[in-house]
N, C-alpha and C. Protein backbone atom coordinates (compact mmCIF):
# COMPACT_ATOMS: atom_id res chain seq x y z
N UNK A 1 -48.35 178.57 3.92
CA UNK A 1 -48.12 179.01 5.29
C UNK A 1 -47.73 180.49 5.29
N UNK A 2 -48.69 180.73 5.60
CA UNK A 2 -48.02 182.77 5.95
C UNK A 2 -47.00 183.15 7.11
N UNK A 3 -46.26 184.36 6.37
CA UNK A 3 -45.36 184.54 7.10
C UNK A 3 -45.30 186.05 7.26
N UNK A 4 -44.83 186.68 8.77
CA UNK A 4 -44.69 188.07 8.91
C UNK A 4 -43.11 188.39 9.27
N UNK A 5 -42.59 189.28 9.31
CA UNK A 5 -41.04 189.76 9.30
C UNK A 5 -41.52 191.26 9.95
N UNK A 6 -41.50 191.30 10.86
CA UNK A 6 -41.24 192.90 11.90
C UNK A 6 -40.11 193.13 11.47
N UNK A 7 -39.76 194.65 11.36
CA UNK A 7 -38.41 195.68 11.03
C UNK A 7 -38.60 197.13 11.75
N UNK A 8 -37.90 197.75 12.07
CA UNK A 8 -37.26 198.86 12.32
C UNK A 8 -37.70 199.12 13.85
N UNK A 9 -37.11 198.17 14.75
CA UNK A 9 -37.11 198.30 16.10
C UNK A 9 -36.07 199.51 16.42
N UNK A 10 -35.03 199.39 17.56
CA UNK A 10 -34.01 199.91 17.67
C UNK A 10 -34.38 200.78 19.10
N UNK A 11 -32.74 201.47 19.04
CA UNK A 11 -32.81 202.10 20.41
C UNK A 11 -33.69 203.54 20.47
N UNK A 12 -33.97 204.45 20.81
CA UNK A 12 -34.48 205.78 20.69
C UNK A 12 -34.55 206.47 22.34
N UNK A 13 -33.94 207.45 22.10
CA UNK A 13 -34.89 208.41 23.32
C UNK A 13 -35.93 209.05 23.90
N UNK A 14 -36.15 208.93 24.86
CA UNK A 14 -37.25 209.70 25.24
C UNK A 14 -38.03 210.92 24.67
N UNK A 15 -39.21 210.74 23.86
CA UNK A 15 -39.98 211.66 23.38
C UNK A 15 -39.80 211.58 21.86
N UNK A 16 -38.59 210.61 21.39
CA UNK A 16 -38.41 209.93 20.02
C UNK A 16 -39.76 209.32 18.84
N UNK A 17 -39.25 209.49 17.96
CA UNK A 17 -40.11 208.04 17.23
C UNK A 17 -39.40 206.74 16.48
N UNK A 18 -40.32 206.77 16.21
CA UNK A 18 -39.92 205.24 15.29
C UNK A 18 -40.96 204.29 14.76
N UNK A 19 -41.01 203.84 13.23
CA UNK A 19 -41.99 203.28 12.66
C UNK A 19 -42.05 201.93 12.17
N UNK A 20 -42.21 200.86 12.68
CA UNK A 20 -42.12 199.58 12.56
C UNK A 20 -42.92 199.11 11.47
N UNK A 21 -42.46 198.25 10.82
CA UNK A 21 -43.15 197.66 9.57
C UNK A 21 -42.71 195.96 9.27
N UNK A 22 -44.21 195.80 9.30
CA UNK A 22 -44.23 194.15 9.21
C UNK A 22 -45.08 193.60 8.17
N UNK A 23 -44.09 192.92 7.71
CA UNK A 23 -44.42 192.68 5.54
C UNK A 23 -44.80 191.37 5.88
N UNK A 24 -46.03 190.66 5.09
CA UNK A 24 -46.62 189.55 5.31
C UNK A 24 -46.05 189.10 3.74
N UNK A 25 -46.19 187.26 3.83
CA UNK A 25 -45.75 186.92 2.75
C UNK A 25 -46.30 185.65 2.94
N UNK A 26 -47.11 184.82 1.57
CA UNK A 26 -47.90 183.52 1.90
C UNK A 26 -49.10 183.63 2.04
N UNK A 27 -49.81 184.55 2.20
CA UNK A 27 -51.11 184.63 3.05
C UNK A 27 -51.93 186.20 1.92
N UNK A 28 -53.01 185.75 1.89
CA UNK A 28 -53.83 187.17 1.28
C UNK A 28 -54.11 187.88 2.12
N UNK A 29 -53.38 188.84 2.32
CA UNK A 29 -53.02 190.43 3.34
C UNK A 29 -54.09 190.80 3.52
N UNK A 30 -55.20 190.89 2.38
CA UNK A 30 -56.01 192.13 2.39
C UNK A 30 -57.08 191.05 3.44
N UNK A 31 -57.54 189.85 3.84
CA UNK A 31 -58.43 189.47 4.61
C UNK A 31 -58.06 188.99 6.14
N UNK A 32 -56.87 190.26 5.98
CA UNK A 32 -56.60 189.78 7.72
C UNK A 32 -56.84 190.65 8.41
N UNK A 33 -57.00 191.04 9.28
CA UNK A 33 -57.12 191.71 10.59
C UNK A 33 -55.74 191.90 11.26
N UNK A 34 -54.96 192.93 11.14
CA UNK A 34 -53.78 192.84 11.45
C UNK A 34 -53.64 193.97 13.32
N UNK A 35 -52.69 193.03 13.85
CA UNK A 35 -52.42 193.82 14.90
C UNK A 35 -50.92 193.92 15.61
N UNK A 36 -50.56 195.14 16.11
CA UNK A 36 -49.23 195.14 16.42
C UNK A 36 -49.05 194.84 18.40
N UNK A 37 -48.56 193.98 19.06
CA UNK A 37 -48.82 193.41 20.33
C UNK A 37 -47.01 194.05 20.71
N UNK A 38 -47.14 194.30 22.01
CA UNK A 38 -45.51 194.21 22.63
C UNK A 38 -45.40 193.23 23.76
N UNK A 39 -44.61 193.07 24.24
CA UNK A 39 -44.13 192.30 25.69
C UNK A 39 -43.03 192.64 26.36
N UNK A 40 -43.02 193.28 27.82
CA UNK A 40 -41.92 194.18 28.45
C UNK A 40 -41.32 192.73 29.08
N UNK A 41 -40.57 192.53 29.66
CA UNK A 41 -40.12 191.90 30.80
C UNK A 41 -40.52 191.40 31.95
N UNK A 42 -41.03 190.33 31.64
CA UNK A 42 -41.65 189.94 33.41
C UNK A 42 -43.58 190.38 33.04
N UNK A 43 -44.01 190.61 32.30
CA UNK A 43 -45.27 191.21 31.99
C UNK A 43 -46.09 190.61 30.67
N UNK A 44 -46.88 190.11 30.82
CA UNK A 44 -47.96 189.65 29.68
C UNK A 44 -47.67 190.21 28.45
N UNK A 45 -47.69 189.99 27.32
CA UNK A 45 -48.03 190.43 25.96
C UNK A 45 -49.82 191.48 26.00
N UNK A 46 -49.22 192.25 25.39
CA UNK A 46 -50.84 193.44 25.22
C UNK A 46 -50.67 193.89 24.02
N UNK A 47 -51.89 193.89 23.68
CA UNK A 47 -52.40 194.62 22.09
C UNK A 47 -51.67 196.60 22.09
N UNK A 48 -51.33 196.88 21.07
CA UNK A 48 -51.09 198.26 21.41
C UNK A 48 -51.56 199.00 20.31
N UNK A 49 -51.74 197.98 19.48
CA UNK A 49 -52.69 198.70 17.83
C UNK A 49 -53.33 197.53 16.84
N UNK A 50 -54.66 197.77 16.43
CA UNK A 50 -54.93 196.94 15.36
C UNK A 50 -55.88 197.23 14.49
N UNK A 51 -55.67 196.90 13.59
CA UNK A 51 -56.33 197.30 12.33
C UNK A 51 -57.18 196.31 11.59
N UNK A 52 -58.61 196.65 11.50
CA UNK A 52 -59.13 196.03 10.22
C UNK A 52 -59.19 195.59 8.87
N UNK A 53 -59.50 194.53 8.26
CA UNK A 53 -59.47 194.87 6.92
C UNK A 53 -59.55 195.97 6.43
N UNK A 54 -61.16 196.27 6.62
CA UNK A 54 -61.59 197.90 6.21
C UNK A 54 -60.47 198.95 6.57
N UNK A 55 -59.54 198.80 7.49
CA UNK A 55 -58.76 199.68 8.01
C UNK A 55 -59.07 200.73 8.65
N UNK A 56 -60.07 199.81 9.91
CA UNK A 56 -60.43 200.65 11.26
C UNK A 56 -59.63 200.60 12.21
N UNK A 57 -58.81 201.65 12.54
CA UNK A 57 -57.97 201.08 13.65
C UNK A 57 -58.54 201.15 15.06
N UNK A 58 -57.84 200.88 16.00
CA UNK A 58 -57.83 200.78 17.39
C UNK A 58 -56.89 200.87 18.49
N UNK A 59 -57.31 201.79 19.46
CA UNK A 59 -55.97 201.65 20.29
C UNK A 59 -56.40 201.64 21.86
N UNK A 60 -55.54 201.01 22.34
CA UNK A 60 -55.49 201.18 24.13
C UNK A 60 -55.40 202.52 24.70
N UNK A 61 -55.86 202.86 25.59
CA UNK A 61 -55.76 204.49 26.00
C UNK A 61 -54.66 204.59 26.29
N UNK A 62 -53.27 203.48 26.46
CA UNK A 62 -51.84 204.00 26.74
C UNK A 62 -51.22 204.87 25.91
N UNK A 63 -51.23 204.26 24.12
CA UNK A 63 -50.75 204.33 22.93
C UNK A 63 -51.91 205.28 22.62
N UNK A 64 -52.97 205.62 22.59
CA UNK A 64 -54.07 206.62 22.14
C UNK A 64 -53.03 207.71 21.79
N UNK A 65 -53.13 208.73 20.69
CA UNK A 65 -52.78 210.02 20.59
C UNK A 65 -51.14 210.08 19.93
N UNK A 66 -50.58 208.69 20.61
CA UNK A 66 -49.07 208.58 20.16
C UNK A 66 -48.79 208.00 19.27
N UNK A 67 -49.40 206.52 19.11
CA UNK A 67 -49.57 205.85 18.32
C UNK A 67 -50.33 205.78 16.75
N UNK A 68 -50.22 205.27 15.77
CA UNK A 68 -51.11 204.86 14.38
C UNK A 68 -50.51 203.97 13.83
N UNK A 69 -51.29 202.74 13.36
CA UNK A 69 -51.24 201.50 12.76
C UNK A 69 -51.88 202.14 11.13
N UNK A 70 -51.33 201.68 10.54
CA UNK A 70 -51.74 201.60 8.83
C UNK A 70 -51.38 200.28 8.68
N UNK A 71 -52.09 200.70 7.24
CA UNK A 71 -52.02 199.01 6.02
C UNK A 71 -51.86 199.62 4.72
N UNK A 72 -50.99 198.64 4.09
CA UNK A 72 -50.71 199.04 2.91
C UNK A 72 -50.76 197.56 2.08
N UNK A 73 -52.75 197.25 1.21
CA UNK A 73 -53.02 195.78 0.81
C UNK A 73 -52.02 195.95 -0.25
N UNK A 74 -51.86 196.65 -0.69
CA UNK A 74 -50.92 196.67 -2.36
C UNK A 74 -49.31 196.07 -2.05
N UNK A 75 -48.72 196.63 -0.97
CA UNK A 75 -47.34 196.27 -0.19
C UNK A 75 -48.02 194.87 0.47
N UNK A 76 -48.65 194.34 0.85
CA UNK A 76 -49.11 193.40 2.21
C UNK A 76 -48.00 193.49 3.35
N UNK A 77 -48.31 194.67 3.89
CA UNK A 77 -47.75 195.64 4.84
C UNK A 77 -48.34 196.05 5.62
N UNK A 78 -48.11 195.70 7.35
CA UNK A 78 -48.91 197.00 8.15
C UNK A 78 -47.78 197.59 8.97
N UNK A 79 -48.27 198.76 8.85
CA UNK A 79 -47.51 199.69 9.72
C UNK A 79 -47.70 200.08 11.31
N UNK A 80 -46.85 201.03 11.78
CA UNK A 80 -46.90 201.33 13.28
C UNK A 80 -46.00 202.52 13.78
N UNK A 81 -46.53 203.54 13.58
CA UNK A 81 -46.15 204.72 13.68
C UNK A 81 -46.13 205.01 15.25
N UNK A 82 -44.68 205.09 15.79
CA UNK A 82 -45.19 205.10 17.02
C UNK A 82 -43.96 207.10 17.53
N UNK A 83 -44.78 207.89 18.17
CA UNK A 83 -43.91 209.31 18.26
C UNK A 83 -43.82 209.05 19.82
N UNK A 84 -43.09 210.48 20.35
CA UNK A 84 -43.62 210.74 21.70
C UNK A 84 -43.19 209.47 22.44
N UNK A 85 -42.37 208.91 22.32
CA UNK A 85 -42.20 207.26 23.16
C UNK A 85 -41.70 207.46 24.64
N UNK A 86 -41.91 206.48 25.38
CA UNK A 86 -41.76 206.31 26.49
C UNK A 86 -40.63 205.49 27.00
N UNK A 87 -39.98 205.48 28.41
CA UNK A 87 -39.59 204.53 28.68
C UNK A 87 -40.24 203.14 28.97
N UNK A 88 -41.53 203.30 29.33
CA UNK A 88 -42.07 202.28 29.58
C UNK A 88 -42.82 201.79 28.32
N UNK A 89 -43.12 202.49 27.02
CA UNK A 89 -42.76 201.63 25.86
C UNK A 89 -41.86 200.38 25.36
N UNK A 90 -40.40 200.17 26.30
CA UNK A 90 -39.96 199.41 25.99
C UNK A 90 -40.36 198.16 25.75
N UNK A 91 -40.22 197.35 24.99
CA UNK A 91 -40.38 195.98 24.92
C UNK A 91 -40.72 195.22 23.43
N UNK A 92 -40.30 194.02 23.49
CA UNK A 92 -40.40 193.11 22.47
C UNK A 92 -41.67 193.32 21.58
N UNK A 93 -41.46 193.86 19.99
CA UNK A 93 -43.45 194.40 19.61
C UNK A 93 -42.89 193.21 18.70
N UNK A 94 -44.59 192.76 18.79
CA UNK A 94 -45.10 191.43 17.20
C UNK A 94 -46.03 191.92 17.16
N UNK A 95 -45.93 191.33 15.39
CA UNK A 95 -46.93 192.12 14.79
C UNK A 95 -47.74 190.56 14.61
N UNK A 96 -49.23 190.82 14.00
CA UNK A 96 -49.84 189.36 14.06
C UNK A 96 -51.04 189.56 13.21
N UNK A 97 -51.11 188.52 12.13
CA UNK A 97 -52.34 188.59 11.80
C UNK A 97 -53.39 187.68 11.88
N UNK A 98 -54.81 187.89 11.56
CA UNK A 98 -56.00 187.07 12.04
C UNK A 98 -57.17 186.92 10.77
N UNK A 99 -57.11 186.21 10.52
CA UNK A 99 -57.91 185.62 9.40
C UNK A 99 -59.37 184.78 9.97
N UNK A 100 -60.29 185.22 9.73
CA UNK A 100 -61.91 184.35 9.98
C UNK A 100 -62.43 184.19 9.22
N UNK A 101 -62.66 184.19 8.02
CA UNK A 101 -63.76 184.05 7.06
C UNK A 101 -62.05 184.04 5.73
N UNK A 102 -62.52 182.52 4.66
CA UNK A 102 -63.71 182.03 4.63
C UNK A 102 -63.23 180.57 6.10
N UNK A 103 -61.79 180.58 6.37
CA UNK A 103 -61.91 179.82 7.52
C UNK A 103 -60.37 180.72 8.64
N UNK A 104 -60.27 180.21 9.74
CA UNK A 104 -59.50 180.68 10.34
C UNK A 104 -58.04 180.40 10.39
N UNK A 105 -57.13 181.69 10.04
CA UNK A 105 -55.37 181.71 10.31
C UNK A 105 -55.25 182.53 11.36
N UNK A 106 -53.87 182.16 12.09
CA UNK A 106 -53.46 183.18 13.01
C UNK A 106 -51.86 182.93 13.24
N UNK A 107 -51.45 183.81 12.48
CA UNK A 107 -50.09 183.98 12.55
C UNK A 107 -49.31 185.28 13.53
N UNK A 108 -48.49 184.92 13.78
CA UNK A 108 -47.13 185.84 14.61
C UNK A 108 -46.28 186.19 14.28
N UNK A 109 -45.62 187.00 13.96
CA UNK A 109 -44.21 187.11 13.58
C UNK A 109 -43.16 187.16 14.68
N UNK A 110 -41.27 187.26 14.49
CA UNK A 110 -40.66 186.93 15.56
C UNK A 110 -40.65 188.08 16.56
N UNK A 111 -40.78 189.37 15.82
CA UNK A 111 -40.68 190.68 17.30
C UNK A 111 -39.36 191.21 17.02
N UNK A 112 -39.48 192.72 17.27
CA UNK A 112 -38.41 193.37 17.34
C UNK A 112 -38.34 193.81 18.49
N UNK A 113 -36.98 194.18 18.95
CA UNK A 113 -36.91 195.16 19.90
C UNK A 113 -37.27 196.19 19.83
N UNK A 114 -37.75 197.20 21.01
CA UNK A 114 -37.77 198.52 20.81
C UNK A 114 -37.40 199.05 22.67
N UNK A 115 -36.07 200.17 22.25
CA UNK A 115 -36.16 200.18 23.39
C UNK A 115 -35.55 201.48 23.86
N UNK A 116 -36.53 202.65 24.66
CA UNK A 116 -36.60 203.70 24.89
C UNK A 116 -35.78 204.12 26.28
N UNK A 117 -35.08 204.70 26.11
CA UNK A 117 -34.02 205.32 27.17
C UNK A 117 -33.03 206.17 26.68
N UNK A 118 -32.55 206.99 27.58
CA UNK A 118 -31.37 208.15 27.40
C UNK A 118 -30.33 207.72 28.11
């Protein structure tokens, strides 16, 4: 059974950073598809970065420019470099990975806080 552990949430100010890292354990890292999701209050869960095996990333035009997701297969680690933060960044981030081939996993981890204000 694979397992993920999100770290380095916390408080920050406006225009701050902060780099979240979520270590997988159980599961072969390198054939997942990893992605980092948040959830504000009262509001759906949304994708805000994800990464390929190959380690193509992707981003929403919110997080575009501010944001970068890495992987590290050697650590079974992905990262989430997030600068420039917002208040409306705030909210609960999970990180999650996705496995299809040679059959399908989809794991979650529990979420950190992150939460932007002065």
């Amino acid at each position: 059974q694979g397992q993920l552990v999100e770290s380095g949430g916390g408080l920050v100010q406006p225009g701050g950073s902060l780099r979240l890292s979520c270590a997988s354990s159980g599961m072969l890292f390198s054939l997942y598809d990893m992605g980092w999701y948040r959830q504000a209050p009262g509001k759906q869960r949304e994708l805000v970065a994800d990464i390929t095996t190959g380690g193509s990333p992707n981003y929403p035009d919110s997080v575009k420019g501010r944001f970068t997701i890495t992987r590290d297969n050697a650590k079974n680690t992905v990262y989430l470099q997030m600068n420039n933060l917002k208040p409306g960044d705030t909210a609960v981030y999970y990180c999650r990975g996705i496995m299809t081939r040679p059959f399908r996993r989809d794991y979650w981890g529990q979420g950190t806080q992150v939460t932007v204000s002065s």
